[in-house]
PDB file of N, CA and C in Angstrom:
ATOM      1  N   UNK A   1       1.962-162.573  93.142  1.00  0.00           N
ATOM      2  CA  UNK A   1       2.232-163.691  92.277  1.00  0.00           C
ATOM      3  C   UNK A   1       2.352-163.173  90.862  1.00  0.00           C
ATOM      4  N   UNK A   2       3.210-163.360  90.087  1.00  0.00           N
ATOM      5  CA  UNK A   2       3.553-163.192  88.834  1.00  0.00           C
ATOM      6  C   UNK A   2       4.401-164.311  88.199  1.00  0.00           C
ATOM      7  N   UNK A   3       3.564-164.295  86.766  1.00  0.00           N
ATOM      8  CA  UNK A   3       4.546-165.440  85.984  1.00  0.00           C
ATOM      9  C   UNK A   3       5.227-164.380  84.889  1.00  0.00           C
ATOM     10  N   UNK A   4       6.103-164.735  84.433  1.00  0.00           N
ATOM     11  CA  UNK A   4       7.028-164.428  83.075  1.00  0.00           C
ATOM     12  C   UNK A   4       7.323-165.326  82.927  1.00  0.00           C
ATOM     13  N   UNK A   5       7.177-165.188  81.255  1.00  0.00           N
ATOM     14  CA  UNK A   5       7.741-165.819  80.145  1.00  0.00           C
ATOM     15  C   UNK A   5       8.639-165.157  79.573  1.00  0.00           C
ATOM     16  N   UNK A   6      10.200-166.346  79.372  1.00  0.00           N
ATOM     17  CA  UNK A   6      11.173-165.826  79.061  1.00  0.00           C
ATOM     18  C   UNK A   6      11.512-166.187  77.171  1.00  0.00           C
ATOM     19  N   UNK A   7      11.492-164.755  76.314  1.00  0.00           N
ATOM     20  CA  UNK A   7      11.882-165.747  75.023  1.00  0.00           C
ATOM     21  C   UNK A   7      12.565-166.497  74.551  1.00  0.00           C
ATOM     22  N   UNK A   8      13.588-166.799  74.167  1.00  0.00           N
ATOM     23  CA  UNK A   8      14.673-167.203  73.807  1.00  0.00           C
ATOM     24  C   UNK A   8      14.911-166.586  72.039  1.00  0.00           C
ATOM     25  N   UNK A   9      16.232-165.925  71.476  1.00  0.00           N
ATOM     26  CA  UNK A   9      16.206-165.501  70.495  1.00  0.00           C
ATOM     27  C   UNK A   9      16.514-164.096  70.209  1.00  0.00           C
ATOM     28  N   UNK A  10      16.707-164.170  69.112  1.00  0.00           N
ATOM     29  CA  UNK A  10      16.340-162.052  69.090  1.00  0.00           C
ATOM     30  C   UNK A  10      15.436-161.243  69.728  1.00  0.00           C
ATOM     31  N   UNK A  11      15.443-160.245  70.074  1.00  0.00           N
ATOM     32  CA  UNK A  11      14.892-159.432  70.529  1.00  0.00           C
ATOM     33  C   UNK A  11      13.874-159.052  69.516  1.00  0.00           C
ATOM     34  N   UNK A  12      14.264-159.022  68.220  1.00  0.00           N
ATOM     35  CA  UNK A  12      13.525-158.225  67.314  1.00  0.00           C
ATOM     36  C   UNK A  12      12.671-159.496  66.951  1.00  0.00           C
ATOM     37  N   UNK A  13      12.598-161.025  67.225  1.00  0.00           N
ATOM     38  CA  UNK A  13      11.663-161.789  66.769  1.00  0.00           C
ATOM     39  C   UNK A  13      10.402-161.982  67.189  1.00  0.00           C
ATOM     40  N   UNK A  14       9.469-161.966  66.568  1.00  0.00           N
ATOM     41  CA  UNK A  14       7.814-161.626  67.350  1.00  0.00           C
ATOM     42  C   UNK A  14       8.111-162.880  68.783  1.00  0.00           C
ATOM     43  N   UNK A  15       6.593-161.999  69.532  1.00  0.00           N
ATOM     44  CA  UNK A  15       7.111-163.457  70.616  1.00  0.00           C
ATOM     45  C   UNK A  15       5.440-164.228  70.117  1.00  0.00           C
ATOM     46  N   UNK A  16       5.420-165.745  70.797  1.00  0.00           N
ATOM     47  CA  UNK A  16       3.797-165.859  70.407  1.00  0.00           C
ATOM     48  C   UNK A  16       3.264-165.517  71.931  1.00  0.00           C
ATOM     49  N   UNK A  17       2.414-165.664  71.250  1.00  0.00           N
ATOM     50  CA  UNK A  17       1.182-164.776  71.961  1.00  0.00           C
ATOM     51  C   UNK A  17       0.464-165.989  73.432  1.00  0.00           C
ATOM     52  N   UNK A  18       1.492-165.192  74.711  1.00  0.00           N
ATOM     53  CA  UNK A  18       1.069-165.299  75.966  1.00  0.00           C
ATOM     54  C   UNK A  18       0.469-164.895  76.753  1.00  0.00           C
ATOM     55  N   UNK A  19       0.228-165.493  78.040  1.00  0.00           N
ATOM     56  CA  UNK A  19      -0.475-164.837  79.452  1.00  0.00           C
ATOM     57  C   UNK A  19       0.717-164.597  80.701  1.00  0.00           C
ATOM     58  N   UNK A  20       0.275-163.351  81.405  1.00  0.00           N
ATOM     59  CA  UNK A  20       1.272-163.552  82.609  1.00  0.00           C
ATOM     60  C   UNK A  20      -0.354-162.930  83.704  1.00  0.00           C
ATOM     61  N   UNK A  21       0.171-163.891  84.426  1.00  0.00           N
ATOM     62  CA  UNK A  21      -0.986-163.415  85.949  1.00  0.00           C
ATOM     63  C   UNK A  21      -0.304-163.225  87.307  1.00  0.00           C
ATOM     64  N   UNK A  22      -0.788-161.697  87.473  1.00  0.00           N
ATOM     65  CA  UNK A  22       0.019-160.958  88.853  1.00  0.00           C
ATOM     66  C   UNK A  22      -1.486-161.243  89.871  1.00  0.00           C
ATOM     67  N   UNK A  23      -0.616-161.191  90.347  1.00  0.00           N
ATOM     68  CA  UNK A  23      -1.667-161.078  92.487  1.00  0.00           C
ATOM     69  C   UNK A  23      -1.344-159.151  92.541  1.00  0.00           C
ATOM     70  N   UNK A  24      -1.970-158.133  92.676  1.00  0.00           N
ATOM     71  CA  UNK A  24      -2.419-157.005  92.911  1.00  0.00           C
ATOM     72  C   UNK A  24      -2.524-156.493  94.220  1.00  0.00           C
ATOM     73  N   UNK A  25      -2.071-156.187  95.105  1.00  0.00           N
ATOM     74  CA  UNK A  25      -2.978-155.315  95.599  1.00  0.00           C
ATOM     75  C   UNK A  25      -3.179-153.918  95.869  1.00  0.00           C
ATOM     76  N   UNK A  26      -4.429-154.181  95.177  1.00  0.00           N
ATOM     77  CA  UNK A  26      -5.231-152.934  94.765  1.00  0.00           C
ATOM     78  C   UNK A  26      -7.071-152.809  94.173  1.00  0.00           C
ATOM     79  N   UNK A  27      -7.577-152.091  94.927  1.00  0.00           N
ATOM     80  CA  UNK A  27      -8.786-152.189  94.363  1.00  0.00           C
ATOM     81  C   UNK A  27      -8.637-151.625  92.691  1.00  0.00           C
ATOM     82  N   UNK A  28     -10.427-152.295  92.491  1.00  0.00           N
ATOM     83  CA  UNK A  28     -10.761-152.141  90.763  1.00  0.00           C
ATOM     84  C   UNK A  28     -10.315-150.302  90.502  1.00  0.00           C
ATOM     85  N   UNK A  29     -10.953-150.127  91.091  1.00  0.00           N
ATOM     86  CA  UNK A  29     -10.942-148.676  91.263  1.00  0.00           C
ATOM     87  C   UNK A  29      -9.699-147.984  90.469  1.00  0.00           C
ATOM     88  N   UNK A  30      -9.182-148.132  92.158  1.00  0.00           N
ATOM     89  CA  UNK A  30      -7.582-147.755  92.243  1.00  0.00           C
ATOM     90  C   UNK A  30      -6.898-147.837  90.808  1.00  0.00           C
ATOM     91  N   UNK A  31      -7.041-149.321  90.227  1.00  0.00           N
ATOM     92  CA  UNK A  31      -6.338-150.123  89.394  1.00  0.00           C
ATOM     93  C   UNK A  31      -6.733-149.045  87.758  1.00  0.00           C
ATOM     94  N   UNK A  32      -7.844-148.639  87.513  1.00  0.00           N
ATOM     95  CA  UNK A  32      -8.235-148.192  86.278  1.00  0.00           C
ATOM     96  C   UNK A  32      -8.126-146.794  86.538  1.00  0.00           C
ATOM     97  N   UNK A  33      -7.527-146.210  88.094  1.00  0.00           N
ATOM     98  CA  UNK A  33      -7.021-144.643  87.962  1.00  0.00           C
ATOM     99  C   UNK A  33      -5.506-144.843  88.053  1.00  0.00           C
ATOM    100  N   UNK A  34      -5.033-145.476  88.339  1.00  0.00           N
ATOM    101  CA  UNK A  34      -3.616-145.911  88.235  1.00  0.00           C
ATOM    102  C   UNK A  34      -3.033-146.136  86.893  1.00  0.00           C
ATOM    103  N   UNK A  35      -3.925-146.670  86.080  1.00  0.00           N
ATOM    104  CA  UNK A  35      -3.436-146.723  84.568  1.00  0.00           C
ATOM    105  C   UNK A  35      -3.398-145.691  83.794  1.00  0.00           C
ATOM    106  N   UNK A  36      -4.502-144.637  84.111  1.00  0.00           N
ATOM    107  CA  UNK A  36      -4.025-143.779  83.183  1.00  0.00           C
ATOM    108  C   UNK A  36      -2.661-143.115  82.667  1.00  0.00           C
ATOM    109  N   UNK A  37      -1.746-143.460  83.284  1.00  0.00           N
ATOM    110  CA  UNK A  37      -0.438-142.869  82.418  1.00  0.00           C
ATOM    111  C   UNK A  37       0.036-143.395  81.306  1.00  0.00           C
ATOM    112  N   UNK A  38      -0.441-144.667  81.177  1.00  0.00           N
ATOM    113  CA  UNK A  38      -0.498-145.466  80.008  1.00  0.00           C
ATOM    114  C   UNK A  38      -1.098-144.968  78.869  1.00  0.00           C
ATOM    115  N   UNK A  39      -1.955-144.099  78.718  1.00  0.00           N
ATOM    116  CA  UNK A  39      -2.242-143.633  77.797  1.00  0.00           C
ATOM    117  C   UNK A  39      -1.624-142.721  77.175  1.00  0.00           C
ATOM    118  N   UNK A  40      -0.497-142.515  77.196  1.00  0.00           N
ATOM    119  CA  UNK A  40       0.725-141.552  76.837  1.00  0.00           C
ATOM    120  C   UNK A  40       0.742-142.221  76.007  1.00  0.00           C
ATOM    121  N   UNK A  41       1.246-143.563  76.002  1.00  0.00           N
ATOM    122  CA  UNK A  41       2.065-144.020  75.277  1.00  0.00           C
ATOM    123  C   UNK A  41       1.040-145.312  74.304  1.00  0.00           C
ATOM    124  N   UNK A  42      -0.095-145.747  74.548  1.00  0.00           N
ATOM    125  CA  UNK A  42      -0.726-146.688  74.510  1.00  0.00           C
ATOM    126  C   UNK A  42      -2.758-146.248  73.997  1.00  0.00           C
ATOM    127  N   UNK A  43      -2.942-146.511  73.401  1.00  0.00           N
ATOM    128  CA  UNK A  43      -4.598-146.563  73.321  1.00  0.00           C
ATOM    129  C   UNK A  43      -4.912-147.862  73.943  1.00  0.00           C
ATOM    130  N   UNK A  44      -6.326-147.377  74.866  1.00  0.00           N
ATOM    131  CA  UNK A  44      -6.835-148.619  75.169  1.00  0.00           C
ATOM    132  C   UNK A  44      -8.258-148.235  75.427  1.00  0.00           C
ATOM    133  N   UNK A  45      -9.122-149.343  75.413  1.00  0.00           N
ATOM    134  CA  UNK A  45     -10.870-149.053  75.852  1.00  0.00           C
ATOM    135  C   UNK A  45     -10.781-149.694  76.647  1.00  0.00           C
ATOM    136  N   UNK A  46     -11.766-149.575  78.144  1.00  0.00           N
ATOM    137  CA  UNK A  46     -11.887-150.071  79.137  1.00  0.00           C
ATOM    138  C   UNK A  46     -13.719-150.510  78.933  1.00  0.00           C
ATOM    139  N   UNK A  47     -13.451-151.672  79.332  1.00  0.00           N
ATOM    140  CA  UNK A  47     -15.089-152.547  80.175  1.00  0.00           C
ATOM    141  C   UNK A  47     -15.024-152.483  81.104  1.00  0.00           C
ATOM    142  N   UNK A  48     -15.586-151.503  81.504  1.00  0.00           N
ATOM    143  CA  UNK A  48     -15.875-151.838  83.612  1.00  0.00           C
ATOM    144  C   UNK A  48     -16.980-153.307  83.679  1.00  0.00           C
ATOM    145  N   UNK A  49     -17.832-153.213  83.068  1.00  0.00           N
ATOM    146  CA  UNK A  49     -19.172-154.773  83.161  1.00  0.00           C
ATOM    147  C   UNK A  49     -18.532-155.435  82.727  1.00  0.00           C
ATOM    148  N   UNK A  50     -17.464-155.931  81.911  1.00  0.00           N
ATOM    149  CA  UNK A  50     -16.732-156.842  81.919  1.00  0.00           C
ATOM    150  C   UNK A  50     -15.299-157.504  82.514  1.00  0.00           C
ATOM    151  N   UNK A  51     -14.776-156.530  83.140  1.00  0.00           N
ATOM    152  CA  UNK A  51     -13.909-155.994  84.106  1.00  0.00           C
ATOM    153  C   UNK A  51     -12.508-156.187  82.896  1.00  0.00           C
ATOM    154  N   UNK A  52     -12.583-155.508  82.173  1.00  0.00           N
ATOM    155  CA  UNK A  52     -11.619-155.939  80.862  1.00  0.00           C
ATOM    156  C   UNK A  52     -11.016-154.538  80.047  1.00  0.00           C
ATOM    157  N   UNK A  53      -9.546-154.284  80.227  1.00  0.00           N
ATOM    158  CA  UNK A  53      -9.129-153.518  79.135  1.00  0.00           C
ATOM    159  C   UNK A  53      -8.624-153.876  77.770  1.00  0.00           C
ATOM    160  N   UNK A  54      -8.627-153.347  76.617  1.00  0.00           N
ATOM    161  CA  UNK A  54      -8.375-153.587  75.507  1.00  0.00           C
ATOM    162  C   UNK A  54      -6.998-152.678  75.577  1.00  0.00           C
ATOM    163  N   UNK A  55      -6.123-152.903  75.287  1.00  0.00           N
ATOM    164  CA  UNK A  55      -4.947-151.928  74.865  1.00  0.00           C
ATOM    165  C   UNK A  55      -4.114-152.006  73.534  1.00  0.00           C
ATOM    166  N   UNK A  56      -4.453-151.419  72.519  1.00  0.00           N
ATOM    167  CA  UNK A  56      -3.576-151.189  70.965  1.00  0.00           C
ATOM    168  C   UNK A  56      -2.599-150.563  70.702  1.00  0.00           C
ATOM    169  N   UNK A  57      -1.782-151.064  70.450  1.00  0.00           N
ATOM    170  CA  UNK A  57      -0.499-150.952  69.695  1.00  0.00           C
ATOM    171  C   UNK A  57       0.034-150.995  68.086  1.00  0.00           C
ATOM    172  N   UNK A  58      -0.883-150.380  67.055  1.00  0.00           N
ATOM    173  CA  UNK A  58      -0.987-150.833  66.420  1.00  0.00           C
ATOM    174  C   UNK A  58      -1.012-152.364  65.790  1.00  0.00           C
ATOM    175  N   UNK A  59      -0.128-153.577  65.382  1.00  0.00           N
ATOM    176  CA  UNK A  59      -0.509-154.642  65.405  1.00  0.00           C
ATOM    177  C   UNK A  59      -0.674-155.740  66.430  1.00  0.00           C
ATOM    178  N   UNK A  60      -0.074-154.772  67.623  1.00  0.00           N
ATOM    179  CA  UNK A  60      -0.156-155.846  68.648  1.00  0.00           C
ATOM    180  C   UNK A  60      -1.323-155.354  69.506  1.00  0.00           C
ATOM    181  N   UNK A  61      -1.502-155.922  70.341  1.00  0.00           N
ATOM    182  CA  UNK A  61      -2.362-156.103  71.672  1.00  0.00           C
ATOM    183  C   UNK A  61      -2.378-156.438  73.072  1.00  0.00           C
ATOM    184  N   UNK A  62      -2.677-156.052  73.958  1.00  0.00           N
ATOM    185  CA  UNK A  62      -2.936-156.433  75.396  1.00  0.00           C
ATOM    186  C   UNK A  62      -4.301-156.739  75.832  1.00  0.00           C
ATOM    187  N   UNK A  63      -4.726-157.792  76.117  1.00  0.00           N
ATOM    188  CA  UNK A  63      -6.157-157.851  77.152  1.00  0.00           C
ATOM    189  C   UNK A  63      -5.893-157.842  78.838  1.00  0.00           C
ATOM    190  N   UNK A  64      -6.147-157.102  79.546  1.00  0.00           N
ATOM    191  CA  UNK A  64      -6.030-156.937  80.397  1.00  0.00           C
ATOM    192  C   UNK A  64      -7.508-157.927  81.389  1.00  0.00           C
ATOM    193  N   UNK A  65      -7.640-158.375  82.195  1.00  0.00           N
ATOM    194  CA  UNK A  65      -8.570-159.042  82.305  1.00  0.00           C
ATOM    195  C   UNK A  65      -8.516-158.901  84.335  1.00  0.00           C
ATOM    196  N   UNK A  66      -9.699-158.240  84.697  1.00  0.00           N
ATOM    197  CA  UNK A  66      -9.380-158.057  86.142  1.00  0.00           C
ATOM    198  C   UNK A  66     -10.562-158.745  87.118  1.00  0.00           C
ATOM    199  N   UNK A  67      -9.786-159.795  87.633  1.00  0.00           N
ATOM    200  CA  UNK A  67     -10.877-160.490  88.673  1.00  0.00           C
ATOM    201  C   UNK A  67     -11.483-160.041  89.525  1.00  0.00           C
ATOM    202  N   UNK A  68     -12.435-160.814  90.627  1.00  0.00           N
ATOM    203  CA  UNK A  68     -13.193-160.417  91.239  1.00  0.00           C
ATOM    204  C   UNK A  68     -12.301-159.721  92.372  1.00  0.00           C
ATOM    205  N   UNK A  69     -12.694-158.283  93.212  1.00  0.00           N
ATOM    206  CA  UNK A  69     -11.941-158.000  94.181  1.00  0.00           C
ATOM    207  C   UNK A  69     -12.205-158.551  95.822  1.00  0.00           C
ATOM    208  N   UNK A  70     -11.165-158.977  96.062  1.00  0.00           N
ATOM    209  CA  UNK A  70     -11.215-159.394  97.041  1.00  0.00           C
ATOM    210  C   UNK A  70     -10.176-158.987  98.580  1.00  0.00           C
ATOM    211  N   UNK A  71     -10.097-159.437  99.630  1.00  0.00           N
ATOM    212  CA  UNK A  71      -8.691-158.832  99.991  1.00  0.00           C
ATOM    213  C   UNK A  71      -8.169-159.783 101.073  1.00  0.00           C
ATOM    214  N   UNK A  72      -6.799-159.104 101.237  1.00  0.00           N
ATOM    215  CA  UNK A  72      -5.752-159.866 101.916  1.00  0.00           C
ATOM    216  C   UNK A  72      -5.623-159.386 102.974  1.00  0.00           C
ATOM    217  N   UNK A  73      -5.436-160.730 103.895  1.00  0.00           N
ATOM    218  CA  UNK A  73      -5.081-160.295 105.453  1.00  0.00           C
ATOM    219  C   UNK A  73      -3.687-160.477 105.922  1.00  0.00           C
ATOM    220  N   UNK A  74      -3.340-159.650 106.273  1.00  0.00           N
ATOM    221  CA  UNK A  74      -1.331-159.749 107.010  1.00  0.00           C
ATOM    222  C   UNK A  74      -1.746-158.724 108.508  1.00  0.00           C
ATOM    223  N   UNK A  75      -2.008-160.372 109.118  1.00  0.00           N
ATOM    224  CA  UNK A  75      -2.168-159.522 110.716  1.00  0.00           C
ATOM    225  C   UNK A  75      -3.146-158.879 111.022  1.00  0.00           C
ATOM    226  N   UNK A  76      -3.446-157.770 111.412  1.00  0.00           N
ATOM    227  CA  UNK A  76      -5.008-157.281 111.790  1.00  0.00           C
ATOM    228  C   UNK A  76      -4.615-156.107 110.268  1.00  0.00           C
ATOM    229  N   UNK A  77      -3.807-156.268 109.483  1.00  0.00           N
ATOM    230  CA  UNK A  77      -4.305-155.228 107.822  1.00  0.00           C
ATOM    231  C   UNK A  77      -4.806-155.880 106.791  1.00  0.00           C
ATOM    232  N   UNK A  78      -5.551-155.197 106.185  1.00  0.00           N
ATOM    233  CA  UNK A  78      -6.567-155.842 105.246  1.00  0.00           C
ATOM    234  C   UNK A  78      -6.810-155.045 104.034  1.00  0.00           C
ATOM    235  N   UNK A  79      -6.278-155.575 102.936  1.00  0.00           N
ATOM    236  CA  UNK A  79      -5.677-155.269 101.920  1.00  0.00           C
ATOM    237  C   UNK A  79      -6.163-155.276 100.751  1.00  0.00           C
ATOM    238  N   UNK A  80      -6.958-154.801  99.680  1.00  0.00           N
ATOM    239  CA  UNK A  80      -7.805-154.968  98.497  1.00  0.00           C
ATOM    240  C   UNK A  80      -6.844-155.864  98.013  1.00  0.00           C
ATOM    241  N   UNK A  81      -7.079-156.671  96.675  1.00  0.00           N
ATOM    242  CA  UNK A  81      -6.336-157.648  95.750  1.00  0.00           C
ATOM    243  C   UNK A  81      -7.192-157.589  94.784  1.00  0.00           C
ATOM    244  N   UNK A  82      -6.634-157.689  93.397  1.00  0.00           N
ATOM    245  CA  UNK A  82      -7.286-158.183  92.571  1.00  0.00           C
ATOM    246  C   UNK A  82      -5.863-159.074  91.190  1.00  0.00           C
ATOM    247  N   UNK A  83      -6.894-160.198  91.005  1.00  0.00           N
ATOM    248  CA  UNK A  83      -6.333-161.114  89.689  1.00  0.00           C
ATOM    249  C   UNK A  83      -5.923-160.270  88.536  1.00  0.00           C
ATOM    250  N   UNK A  84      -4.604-159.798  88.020  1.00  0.00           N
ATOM    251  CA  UNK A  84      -4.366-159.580  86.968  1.00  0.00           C
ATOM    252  C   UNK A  84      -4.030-160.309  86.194  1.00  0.00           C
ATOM    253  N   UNK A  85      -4.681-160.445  84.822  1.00  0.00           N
ATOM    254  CA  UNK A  85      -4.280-161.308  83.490  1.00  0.00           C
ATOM    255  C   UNK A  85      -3.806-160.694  82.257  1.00  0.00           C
ATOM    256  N   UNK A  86      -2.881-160.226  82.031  1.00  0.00           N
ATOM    257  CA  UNK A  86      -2.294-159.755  81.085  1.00  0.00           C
ATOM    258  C   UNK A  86      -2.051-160.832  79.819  1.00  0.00           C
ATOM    259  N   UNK A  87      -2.856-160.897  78.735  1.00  0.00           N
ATOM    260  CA  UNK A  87      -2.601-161.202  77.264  1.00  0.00           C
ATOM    261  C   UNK A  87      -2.073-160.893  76.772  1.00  0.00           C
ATOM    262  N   UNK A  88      -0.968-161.264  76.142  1.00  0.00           N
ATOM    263  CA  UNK A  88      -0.376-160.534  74.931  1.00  0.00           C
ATOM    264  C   UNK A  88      -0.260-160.995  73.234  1.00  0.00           C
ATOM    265  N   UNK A  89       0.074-160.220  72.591  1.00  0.00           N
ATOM    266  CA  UNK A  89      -0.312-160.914  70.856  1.00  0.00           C
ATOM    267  C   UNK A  89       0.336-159.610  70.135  1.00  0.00           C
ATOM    268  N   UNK A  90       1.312-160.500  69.789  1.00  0.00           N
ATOM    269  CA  UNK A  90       2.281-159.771  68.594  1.00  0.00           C
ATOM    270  C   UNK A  90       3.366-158.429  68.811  1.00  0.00           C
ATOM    271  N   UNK A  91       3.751-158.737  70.348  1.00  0.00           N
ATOM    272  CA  UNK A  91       5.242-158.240  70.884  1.00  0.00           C
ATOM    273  C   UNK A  91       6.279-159.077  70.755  1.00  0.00           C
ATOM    274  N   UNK A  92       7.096-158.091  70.293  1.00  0.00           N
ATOM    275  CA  UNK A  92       8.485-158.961  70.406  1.00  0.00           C
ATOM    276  C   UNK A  92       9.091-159.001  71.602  1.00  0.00           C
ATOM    277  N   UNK A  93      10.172-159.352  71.778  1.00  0.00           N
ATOM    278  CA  UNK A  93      10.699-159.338  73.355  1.00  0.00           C
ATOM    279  C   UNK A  93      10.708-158.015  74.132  1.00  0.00           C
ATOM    280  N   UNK A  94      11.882-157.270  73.259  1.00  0.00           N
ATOM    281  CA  UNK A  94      11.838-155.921  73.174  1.00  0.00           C
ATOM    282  C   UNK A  94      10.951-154.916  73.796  1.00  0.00           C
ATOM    283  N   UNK A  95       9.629-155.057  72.814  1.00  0.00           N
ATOM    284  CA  UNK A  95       8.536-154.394  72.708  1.00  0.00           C
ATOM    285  C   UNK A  95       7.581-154.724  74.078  1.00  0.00           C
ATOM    286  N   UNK A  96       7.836-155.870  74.735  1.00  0.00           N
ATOM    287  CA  UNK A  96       6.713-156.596  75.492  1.00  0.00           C
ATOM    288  C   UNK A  96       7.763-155.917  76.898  1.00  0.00           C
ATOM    289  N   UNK A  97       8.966-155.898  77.369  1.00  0.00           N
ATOM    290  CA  UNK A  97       9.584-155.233  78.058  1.00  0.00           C
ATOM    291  C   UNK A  97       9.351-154.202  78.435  1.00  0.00           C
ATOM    292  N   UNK A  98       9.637-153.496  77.077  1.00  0.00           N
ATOM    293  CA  UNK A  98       9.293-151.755  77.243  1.00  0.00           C
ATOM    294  C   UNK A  98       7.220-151.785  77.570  1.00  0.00           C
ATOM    295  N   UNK A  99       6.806-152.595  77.288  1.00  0.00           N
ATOM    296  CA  UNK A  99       4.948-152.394  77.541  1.00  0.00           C
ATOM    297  C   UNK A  99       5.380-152.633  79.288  1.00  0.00           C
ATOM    298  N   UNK A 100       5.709-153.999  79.711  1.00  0.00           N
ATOM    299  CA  UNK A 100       6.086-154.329  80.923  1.00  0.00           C
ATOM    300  C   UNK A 100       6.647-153.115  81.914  1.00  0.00           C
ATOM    301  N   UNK A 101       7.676-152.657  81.225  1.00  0.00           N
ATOM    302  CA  UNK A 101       8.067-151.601  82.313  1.00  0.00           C
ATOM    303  C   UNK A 101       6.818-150.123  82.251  1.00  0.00           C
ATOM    304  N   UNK A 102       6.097-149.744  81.532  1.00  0.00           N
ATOM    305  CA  UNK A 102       5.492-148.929  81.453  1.00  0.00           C
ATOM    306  C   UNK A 102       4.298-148.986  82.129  1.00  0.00           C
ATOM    307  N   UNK A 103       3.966-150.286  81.865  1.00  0.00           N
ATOM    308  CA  UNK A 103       2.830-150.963  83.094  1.00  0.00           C
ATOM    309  C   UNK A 103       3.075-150.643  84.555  1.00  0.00           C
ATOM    310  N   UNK A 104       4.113-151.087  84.984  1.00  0.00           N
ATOM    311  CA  UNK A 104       4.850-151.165  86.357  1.00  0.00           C
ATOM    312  C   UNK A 104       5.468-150.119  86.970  1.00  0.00           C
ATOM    313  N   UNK A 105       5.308-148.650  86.175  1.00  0.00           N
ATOM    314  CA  UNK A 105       5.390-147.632  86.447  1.00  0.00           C
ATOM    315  C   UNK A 105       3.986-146.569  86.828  1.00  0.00           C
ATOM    316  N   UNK A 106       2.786-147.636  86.095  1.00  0.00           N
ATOM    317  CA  UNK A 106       1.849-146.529  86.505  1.00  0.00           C
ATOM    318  C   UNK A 106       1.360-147.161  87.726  1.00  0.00           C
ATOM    319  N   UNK A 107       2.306-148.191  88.905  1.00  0.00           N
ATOM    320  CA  UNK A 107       1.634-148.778  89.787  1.00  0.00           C
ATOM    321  C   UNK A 107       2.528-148.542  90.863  1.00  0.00           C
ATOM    322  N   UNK A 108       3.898-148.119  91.037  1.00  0.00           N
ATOM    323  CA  UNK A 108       4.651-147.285  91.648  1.00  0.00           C
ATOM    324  C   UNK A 108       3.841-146.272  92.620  1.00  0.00           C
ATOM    325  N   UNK A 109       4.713-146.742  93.941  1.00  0.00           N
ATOM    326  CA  UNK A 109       4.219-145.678  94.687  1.00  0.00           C
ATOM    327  C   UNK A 109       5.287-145.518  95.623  1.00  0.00           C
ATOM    328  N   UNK A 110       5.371-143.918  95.699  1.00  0.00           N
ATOM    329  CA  UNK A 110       6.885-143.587  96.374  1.00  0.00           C
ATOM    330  C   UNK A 110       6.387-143.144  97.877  1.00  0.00           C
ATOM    331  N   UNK A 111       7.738-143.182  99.018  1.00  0.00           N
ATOM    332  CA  UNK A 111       7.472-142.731  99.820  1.00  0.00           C
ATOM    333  C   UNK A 111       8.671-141.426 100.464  1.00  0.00           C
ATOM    334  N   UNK A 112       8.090-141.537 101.469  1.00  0.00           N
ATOM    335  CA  UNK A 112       9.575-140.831 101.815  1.00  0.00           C
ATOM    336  C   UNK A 112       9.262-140.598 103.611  1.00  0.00           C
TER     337      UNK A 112
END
């Protein structure tokens, strides 16, 4: 499950400051070794007791906010999940894209 919000406008105009919430699956775990590639490009502090990342961008921000884990059944497989809440504050369209795709790359998994 995922929502987006679409801007309307320039690219270069701030956007205000939304939520998008994905369905995961993936344990807590998984989820806070999976991110590290983000830190290439991104500072962030992690709360494990609060289950919460901070991520800076200079004026902007991400709260990352990760629910309780739980999991999914499809048939006799059984699947970790967890609630993602992504905050955002003071991306422009642009900017919230390029965070978006960088996100969605450290969660990629190839096969062959």
């Amino acid at each position: 499950m995922s929502s987006v919000v679409k801007y309307p406008g320039k690219p270069d105009m701030p956007a205000e400051a939304h939520t998008e919430i994905r369905l995961m699956a993936i344990s807590q775990a998984e989820f806070l070794r999976s991110l590290t590639p983000l830190k290439k490009y991104y500072g962030y502090h992690i709360d494990e007791a609060k289950r919460r990342i901070v991520v800076n961008d200079g004026p902007r921000s991400v709260e990352i906010h990760l629910g309780p884990e739980a999991s999914k059944r499809l048939g006799a497989l059984r699947m970790p999940a967890i609630k993602v809440e992504l905050s955002f504050h003071g991306f422009t369209q642009e900017e919230l894209e390029r965070f978006r795709y960088r996100f969605d790359l450290c969660f990629r998994r190839g096969g062959g």
